[in-house]
N, C-alpha and C. Protein backbone atom coordinates (compact mmCIF):
# COMPACT_ATOMS: atom_id res chain seq x y z
N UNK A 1 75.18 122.75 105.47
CA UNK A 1 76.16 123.64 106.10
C UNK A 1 75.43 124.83 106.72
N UNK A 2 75.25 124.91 107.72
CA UNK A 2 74.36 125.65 108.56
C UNK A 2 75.23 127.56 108.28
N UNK A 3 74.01 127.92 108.08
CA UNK A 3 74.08 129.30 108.01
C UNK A 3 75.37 129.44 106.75
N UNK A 4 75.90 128.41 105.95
CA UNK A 4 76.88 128.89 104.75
C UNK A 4 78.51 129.37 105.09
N UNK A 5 78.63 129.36 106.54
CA UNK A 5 79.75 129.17 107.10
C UNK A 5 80.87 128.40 106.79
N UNK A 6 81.80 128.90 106.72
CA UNK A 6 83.13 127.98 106.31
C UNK A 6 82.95 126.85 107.45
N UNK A 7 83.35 125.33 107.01
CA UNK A 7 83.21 124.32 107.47
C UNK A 7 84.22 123.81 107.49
N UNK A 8 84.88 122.51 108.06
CA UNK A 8 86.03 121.43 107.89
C UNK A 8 84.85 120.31 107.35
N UNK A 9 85.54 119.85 106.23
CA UNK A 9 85.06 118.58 105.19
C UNK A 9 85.73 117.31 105.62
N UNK A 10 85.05 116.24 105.78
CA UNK A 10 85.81 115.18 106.26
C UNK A 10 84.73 114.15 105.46
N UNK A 11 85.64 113.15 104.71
CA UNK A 11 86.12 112.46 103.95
C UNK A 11 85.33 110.99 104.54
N UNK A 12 83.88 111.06 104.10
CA UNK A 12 83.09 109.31 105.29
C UNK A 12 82.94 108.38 104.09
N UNK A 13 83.01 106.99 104.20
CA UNK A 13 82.60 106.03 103.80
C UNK A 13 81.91 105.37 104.18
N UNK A 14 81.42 105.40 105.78
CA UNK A 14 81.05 104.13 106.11
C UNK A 14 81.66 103.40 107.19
N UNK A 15 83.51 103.51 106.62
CA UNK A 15 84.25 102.74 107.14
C UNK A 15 84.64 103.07 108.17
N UNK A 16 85.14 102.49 109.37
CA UNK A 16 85.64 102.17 110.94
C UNK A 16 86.68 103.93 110.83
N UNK A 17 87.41 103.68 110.04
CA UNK A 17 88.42 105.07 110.24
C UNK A 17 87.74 106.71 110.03
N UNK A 18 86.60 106.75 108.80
CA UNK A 18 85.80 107.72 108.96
C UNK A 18 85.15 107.88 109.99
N UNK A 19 84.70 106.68 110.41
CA UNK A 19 83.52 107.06 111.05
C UNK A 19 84.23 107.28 112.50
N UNK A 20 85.29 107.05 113.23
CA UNK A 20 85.75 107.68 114.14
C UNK A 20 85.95 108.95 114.00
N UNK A 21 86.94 109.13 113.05
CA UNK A 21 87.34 110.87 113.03
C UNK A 21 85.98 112.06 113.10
N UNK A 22 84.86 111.35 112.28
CA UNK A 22 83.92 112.32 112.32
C UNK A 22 83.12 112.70 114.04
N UNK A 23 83.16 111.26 114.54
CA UNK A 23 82.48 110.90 115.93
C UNK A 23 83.99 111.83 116.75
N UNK A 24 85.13 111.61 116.91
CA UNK A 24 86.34 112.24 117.26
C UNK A 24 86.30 113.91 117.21
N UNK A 25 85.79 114.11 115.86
CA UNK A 25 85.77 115.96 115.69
C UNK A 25 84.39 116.22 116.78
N UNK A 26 83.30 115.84 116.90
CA UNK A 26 81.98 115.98 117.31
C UNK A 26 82.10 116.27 118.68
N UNK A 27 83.47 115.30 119.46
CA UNK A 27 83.61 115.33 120.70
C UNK A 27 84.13 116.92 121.25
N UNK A 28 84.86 116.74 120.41
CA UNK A 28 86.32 118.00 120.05
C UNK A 28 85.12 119.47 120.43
N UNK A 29 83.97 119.22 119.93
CA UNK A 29 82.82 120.36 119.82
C UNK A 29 82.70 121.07 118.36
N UNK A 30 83.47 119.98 117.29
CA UNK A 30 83.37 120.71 115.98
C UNK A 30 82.28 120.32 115.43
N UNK A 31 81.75 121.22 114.27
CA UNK A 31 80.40 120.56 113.26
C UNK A 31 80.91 120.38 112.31
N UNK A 32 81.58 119.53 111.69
CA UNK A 32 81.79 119.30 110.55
C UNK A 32 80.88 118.78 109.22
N UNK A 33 81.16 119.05 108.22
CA UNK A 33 80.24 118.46 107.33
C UNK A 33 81.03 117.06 106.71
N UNK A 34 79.57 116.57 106.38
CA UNK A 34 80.73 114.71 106.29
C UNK A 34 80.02 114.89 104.51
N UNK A 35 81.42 113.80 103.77
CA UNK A 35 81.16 114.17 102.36
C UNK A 35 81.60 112.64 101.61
N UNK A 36 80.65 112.47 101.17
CA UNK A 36 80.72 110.93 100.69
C UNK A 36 81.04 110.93 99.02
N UNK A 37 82.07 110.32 98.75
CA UNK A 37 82.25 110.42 97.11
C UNK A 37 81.94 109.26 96.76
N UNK A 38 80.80 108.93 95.47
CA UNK A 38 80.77 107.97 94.58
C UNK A 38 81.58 107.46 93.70
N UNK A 39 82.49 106.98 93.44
CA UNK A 39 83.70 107.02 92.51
C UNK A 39 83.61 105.66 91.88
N UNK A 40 82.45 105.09 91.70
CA UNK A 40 82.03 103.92 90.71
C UNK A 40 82.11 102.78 91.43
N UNK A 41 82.49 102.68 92.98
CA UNK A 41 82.76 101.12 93.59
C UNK A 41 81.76 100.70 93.91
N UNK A 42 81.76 99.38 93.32
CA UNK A 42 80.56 98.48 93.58
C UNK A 42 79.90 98.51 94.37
N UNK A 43 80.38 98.85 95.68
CA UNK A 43 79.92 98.66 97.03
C UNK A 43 79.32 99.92 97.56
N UNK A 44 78.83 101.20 96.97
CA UNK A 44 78.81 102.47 96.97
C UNK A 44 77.60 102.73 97.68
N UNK A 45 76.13 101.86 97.33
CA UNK A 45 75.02 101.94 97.80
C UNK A 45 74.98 101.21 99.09
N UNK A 46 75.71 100.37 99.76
CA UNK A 46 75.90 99.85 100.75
C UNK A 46 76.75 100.48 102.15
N UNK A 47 77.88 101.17 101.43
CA UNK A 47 78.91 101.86 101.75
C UNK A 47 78.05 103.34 102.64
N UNK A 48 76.55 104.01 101.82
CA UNK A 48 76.28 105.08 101.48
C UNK A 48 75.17 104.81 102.83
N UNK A 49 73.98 103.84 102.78
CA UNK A 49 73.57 103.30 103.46
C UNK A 49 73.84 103.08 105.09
N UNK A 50 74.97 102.60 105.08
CA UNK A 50 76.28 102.39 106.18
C UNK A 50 76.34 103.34 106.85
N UNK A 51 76.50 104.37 105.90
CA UNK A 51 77.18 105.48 106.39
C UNK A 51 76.24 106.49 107.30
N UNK A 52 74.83 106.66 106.30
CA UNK A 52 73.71 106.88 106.97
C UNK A 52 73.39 106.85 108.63
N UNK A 53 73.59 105.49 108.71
CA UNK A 53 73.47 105.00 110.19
C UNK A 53 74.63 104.75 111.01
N UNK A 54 75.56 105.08 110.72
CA UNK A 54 76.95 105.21 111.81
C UNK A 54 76.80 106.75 112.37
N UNK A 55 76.57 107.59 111.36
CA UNK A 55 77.07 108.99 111.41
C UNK A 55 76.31 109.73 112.84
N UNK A 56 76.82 110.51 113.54
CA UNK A 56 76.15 111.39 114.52
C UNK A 56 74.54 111.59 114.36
N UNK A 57 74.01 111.71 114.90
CA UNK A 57 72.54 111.62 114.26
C UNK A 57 72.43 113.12 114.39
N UNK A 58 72.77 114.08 114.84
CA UNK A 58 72.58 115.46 114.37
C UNK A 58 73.29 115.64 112.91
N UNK A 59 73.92 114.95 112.44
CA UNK A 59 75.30 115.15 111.38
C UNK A 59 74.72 114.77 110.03
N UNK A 60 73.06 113.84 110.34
CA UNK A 60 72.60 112.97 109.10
C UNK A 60 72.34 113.77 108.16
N UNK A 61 71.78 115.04 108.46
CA UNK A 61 70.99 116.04 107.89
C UNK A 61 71.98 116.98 106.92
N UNK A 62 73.38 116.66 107.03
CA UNK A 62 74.34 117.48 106.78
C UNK A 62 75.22 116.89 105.65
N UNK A 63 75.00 115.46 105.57
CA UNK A 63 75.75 114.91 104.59
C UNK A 63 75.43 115.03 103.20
N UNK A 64 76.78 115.24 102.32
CA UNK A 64 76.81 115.58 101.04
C UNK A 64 77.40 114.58 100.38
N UNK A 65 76.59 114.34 99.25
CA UNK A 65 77.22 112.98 98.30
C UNK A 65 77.60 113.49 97.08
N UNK A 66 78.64 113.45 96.34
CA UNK A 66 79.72 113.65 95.02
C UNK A 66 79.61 113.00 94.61
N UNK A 67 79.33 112.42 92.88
CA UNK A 67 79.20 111.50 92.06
C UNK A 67 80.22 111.71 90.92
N UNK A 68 81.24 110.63 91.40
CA UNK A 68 82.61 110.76 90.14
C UNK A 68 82.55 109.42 89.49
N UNK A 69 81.47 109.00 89.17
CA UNK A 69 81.61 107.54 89.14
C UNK A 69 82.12 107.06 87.88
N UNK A 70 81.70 108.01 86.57
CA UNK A 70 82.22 108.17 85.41
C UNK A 70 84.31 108.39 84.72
N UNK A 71 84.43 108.80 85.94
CA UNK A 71 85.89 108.66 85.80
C UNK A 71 86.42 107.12 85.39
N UNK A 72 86.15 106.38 86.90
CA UNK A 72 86.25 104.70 86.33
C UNK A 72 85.45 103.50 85.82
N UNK A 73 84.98 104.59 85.30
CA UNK A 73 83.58 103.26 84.25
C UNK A 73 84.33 102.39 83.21
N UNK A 74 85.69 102.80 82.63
CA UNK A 74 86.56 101.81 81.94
C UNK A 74 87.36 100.83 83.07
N UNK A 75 87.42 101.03 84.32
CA UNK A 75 88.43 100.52 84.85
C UNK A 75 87.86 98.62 85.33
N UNK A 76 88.79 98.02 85.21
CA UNK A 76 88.71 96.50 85.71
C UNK A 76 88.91 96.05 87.07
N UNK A 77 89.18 97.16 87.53
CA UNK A 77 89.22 96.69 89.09
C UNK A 77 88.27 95.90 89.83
N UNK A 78 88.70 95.20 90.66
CA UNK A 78 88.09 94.22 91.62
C UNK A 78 86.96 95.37 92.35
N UNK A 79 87.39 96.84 92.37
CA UNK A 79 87.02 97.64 93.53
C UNK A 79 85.31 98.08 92.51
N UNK A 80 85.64 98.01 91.65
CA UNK A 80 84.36 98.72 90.38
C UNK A 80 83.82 97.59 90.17
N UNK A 81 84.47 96.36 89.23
CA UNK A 81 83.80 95.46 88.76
C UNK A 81 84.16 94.15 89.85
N UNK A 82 83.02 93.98 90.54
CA UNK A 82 82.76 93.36 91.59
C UNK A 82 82.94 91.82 91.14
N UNK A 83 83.95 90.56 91.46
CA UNK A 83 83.88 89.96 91.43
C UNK A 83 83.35 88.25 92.51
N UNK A 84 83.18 87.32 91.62
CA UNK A 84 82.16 86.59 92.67
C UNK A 84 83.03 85.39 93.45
N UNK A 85 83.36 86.02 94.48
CA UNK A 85 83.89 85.30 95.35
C UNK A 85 83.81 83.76 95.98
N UNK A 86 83.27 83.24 95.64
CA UNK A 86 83.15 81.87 95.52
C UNK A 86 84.02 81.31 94.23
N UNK A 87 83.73 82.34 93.24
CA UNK A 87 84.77 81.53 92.17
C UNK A 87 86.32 81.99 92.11
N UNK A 88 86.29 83.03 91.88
CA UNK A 88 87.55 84.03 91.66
C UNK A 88 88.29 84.03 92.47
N UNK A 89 89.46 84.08 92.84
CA UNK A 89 90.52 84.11 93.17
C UNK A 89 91.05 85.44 93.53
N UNK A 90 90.53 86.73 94.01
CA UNK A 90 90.81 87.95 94.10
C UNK A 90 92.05 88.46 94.69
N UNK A 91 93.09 88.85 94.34
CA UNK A 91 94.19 89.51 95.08
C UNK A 91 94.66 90.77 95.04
N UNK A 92 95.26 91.14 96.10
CA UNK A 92 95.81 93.02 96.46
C UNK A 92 95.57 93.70 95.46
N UNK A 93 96.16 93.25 94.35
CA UNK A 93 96.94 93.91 93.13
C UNK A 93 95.47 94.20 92.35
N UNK A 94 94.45 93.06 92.69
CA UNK A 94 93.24 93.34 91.40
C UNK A 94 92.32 94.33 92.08
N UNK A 95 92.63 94.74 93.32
CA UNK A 95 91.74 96.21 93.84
C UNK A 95 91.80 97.40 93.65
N UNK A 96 93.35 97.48 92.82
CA UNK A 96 93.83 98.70 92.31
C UNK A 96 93.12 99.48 91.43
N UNK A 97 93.27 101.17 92.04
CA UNK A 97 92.75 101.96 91.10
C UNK A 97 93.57 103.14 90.71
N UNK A 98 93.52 103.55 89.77
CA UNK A 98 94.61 104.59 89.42
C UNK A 98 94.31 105.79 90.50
N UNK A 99 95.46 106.24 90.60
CA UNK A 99 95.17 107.86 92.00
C UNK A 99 93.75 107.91 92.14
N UNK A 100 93.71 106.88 92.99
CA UNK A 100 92.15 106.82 93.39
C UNK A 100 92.60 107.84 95.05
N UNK A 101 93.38 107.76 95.73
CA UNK A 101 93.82 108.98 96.75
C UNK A 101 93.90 110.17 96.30
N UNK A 102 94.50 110.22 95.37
CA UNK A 102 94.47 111.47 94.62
C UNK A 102 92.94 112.01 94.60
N UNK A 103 92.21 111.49 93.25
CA UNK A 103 91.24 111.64 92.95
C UNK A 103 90.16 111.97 93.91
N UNK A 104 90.23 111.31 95.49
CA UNK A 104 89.40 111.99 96.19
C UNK A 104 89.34 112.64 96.86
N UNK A 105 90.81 112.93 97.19
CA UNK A 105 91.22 114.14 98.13
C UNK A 105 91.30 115.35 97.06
N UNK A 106 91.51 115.46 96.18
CA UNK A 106 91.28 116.71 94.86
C UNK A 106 89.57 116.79 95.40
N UNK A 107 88.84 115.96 94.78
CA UNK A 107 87.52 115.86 95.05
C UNK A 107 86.89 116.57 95.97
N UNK A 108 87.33 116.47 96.81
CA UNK A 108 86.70 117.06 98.70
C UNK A 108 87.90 118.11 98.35
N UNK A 109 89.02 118.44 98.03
CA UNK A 109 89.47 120.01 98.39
C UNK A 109 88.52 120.76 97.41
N UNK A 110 88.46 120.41 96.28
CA UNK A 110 87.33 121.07 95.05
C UNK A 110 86.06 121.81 95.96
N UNK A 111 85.29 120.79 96.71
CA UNK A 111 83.80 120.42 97.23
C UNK A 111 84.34 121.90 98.35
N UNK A 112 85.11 121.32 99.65
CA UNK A 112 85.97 122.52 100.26
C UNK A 112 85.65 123.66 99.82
N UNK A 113 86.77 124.17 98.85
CA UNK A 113 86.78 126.05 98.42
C UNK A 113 85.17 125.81 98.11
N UNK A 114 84.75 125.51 97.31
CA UNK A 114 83.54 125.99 96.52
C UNK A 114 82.55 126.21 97.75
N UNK A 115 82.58 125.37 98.83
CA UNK A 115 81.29 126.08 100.01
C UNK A 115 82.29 127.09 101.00
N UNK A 116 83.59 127.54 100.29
CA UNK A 116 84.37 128.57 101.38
C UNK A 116 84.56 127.54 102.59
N UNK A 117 84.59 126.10 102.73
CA UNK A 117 85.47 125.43 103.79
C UNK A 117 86.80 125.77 104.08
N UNK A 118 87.31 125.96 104.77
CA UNK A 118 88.90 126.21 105.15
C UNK A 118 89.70 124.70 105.44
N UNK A 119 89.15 123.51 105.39
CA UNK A 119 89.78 122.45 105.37
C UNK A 119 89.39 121.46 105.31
N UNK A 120 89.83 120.21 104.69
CA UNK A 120 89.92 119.01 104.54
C UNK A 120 90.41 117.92 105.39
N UNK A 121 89.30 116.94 106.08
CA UNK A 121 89.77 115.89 107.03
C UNK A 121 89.45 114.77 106.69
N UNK A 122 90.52 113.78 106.63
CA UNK A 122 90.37 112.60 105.93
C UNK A 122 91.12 111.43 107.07
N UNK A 123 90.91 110.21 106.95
CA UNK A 123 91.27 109.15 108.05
C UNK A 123 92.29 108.31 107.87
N UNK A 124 92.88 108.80 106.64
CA UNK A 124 94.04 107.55 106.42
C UNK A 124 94.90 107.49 107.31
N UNK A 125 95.48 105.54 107.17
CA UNK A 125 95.80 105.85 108.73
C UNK A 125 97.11 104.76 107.76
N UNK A 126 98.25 104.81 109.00
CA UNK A 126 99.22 103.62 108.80
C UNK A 126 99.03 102.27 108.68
N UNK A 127 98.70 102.07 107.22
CA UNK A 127 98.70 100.39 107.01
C UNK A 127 99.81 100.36 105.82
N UNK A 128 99.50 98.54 106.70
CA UNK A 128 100.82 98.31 105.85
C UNK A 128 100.20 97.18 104.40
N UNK A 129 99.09 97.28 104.08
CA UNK A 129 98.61 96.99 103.09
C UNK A 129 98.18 98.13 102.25
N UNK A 130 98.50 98.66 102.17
CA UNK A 130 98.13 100.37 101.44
C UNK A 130 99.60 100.17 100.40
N UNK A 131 99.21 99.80 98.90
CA UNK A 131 100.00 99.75 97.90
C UNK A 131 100.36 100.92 97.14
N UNK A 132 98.58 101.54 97.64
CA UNK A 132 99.11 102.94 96.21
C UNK A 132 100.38 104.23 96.01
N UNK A 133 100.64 104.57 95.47
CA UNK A 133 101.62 105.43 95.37
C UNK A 133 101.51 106.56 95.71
N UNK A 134 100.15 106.75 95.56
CA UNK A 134 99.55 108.32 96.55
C UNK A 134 99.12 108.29 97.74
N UNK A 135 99.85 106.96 98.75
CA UNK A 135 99.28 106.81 100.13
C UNK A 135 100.62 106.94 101.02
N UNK A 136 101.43 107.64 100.43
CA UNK A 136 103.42 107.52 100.99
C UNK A 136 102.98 109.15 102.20
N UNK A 137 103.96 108.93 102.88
CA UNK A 137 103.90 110.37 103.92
C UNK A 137 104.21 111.73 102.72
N UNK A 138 105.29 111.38 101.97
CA UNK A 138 105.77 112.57 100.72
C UNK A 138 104.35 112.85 100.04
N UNK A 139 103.88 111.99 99.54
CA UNK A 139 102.73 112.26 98.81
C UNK A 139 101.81 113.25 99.80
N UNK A 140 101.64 112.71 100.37
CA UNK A 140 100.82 113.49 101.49
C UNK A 140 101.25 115.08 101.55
N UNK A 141 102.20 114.95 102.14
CA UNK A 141 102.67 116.18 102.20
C UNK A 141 103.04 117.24 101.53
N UNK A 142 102.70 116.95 99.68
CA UNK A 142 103.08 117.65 98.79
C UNK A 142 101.87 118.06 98.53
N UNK A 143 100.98 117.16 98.65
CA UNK A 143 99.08 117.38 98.13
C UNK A 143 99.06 118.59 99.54
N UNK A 144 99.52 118.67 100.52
CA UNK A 144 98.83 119.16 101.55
C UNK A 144 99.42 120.93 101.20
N UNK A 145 100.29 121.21 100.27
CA UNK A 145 101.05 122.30 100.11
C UNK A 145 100.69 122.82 98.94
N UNK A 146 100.20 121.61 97.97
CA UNK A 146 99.63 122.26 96.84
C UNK A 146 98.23 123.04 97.46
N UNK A 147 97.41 122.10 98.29
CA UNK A 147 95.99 122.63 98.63
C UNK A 147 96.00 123.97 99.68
N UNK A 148 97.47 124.49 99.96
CA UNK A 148 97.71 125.04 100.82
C UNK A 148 98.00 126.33 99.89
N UNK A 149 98.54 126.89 98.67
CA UNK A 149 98.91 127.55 97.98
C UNK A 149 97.63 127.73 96.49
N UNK A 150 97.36 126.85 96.43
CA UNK A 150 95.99 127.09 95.62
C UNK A 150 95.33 126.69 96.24
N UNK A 151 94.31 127.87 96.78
CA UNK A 151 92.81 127.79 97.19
C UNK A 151 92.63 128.10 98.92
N UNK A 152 93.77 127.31 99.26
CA UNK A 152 93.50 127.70 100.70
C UNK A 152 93.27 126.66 101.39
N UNK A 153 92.85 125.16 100.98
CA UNK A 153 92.23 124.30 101.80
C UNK A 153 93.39 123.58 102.34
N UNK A 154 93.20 123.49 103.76
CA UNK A 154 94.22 122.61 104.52
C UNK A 154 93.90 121.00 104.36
N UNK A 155 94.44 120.42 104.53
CA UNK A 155 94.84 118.76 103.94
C UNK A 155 94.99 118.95 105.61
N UNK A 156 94.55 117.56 106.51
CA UNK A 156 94.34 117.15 107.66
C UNK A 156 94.45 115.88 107.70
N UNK A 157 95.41 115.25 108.09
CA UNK A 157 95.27 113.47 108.63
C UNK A 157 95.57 113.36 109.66
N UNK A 158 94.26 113.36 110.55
CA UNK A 158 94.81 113.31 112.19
C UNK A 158 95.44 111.27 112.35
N UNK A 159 94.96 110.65 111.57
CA UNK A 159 95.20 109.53 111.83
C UNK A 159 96.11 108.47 110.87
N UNK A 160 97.12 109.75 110.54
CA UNK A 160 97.94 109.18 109.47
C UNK A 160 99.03 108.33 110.01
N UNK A 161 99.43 108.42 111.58
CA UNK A 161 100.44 107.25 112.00
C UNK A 161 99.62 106.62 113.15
N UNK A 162 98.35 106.67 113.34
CA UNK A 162 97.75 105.84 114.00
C UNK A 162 97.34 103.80 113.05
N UNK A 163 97.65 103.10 113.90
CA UNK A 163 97.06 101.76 113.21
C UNK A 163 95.38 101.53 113.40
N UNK A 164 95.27 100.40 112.84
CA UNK A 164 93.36 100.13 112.87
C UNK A 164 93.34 99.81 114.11
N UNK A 165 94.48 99.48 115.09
CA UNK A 165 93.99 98.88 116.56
C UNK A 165 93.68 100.01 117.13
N UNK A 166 94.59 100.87 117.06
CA UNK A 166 94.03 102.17 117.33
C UNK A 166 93.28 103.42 117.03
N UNK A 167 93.27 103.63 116.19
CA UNK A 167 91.66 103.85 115.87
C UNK A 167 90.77 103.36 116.25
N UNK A 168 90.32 102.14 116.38
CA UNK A 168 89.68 101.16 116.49
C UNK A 168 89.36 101.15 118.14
N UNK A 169 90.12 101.53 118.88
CA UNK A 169 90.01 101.59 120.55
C UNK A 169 90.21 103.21 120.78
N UNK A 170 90.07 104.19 119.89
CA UNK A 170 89.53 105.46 120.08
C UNK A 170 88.34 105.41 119.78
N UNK A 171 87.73 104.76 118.83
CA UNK A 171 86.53 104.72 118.66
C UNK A 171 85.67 104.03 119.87
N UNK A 172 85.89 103.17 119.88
CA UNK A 172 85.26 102.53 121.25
C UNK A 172 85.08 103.59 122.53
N UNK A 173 86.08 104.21 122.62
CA UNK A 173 86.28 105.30 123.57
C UNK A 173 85.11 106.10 123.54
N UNK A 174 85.33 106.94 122.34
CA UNK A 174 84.00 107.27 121.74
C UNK A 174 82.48 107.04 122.24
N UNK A 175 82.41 106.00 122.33
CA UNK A 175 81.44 105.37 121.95
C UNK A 175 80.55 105.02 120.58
N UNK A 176 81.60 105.32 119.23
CA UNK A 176 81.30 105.45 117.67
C UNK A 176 80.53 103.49 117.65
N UNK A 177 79.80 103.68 116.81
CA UNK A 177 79.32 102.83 116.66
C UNK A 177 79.99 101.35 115.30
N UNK A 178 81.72 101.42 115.62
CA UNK A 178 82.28 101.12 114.95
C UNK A 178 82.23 99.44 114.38
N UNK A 179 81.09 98.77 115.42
CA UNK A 179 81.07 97.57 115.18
C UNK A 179 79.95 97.62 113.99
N UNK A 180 79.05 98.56 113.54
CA UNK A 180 78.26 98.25 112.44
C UNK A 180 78.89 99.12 111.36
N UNK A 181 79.94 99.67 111.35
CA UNK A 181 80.77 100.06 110.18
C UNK A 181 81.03 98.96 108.92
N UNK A 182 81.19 99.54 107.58
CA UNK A 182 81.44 98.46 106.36
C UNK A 182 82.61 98.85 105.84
N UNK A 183 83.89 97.90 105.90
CA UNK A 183 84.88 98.40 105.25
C UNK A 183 85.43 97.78 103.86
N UNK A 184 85.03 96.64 103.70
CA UNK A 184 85.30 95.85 102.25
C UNK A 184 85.62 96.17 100.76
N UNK A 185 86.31 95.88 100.97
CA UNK A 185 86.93 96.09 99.12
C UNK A 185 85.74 95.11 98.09
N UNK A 186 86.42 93.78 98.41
CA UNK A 186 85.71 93.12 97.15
C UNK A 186 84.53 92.42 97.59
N UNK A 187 83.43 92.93 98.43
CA UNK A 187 82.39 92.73 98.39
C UNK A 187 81.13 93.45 98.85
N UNK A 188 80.25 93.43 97.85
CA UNK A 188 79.17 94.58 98.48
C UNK A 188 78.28 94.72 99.05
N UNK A 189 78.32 93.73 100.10
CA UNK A 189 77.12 93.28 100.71
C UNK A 189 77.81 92.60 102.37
N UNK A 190 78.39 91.75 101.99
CA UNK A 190 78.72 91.16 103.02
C UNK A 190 80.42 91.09 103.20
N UNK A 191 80.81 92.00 104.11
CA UNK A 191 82.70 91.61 104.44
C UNK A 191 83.39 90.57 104.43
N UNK A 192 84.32 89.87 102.90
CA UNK A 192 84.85 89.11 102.13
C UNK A 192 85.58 88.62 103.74
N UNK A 193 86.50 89.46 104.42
CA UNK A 193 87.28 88.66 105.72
C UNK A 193 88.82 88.65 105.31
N UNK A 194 88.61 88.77 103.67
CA UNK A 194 90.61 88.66 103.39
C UNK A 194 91.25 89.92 102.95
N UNK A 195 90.17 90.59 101.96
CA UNK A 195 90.51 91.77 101.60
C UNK A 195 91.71 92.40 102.48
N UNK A 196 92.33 93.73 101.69
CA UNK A 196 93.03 94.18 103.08
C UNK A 196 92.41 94.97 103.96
N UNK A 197 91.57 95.88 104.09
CA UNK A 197 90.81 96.19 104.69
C UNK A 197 89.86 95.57 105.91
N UNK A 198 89.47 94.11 104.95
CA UNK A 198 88.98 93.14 106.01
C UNK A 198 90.06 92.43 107.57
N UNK A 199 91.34 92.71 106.89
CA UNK A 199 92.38 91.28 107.60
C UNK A 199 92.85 92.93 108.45
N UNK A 200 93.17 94.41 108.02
CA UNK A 200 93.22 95.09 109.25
C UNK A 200 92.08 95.23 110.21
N UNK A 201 90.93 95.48 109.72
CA UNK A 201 89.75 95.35 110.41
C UNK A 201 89.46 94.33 111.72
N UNK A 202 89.56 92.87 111.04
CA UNK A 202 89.39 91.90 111.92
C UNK A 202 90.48 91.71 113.17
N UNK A 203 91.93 92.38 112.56
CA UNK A 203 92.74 92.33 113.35
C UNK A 203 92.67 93.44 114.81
N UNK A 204 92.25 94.44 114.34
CA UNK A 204 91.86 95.47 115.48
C UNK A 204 90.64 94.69 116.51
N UNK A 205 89.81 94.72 116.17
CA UNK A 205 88.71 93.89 116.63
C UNK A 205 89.48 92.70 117.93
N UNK A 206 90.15 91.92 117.19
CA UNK A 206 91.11 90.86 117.90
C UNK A 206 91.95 91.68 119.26
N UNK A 207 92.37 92.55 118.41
CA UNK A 207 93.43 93.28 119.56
C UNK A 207 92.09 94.00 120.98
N UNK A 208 91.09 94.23 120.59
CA UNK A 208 90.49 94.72 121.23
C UNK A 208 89.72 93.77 122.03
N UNK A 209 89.22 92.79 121.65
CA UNK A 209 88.82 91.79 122.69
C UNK A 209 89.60 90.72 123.45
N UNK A 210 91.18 91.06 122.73
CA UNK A 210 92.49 90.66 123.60
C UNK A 210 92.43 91.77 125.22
N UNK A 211 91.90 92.81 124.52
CA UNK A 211 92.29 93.86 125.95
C UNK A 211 91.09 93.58 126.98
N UNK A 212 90.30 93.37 126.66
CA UNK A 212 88.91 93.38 127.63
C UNK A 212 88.99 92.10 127.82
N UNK A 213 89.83 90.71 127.72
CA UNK A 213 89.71 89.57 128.27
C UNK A 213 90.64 89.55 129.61
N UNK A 214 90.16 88.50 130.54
CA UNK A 214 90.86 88.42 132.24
C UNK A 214 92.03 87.90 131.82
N UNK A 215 92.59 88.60 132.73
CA UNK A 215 94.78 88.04 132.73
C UNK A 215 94.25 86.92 133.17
């Protein structure tokens, strides 16, 4: 955080939706600091890696990594305890993690006040595979009032009614380097294809080489 200046924190994984918004603020002429949380998923060193090489290349130097990984070291999730896809049978329900939205948007408002950031930017966007209970517009909007009344940090989802097609063709716009992005749930190495993450992913992609093909 250059010179200790209040910053906007934005919320990277790796994945296609971070990695626009951060490439999106950059355009905008903002410096944001990008903030990667460890929160025990299998896929974390890959995810982290990923992220490395998508990010602005002035921006590399700036990234901060959070290690919560101990929170879900009991948990069974598909998302922690990585299962082997050739055998297993993996579905929606076994990726679940308790206020894992919660948990990381607390996380990054925490990270926020403590370097005097004035706000929080994160990429969630409108899917319709998004089960958790802390991913509703209400939810949103109650976290964004709590962080607004204690502490000060603004809650930001520029891409909360945008879909992955779109995102996905802002990025391109961009020029974000969204085709080597990693978004996968249940695998840590190579993109499973069914996950939900994978089946919005692939679907944007589709919509996008629907648009650049001849009538």
């Amino acid at each position: 955080m250059p010179g200790g200046m209040p910053v906007t924190v934005v919320m990277t994984s790796g994945g296609m939706d971070s990695t626009v918004l951060i490439w999106d603020l950059v355009a905008q002429g903002q410096q944001p600091t990008p903030l990667f949380v460890n929160y025990g998923q299998h896929c974390h060193e890959h995810e982290l890696s990923t992220l490395k090489e998508v990010l602005p290349p002035h921006l590399k130097g700036s990234l901060e990594v959070v290690n919560i990984s101990d929170v879900y070291r009991s948990a069974k999730s598909a998302m922690v305890l990585e299962r082997d896809l050739w055998q297993d049978d993996v579905k929606a329900d076994d990726l679940y993690l308790p206020y894992r939205t919660l948990l990381l948007l607390s996380t990054a408002a925490a990270f926020a006040q403590a370097c005097s950031a004035t706000s929080v930017q994160s990429a969630f966007i409108n899917s319709n595979h998004a089960k958790e209970i802390d991913c509703s517009a209400e939810f949103f909007g109650r976290l964004e009032a709590v962080f607004g009344v204690y502490g000060g940090v603004s809650l930001l989802l520029p891409y909360r009614y945008l879909s992955k097609y779109e995102v996905a063709r802002k990025g391109l716009a961009l020029g974000a380097p969204i085709a080597s992005t990693f978004s996968c749930q249940a695998s840590s190495q190579v993109p499973c294809g069914v996950c939900p993450n994978c089946v919005d992913r692939l679907s944007a992609f589709r919509q996008l080489r629907a648009d650049h093909e001849p009538a």
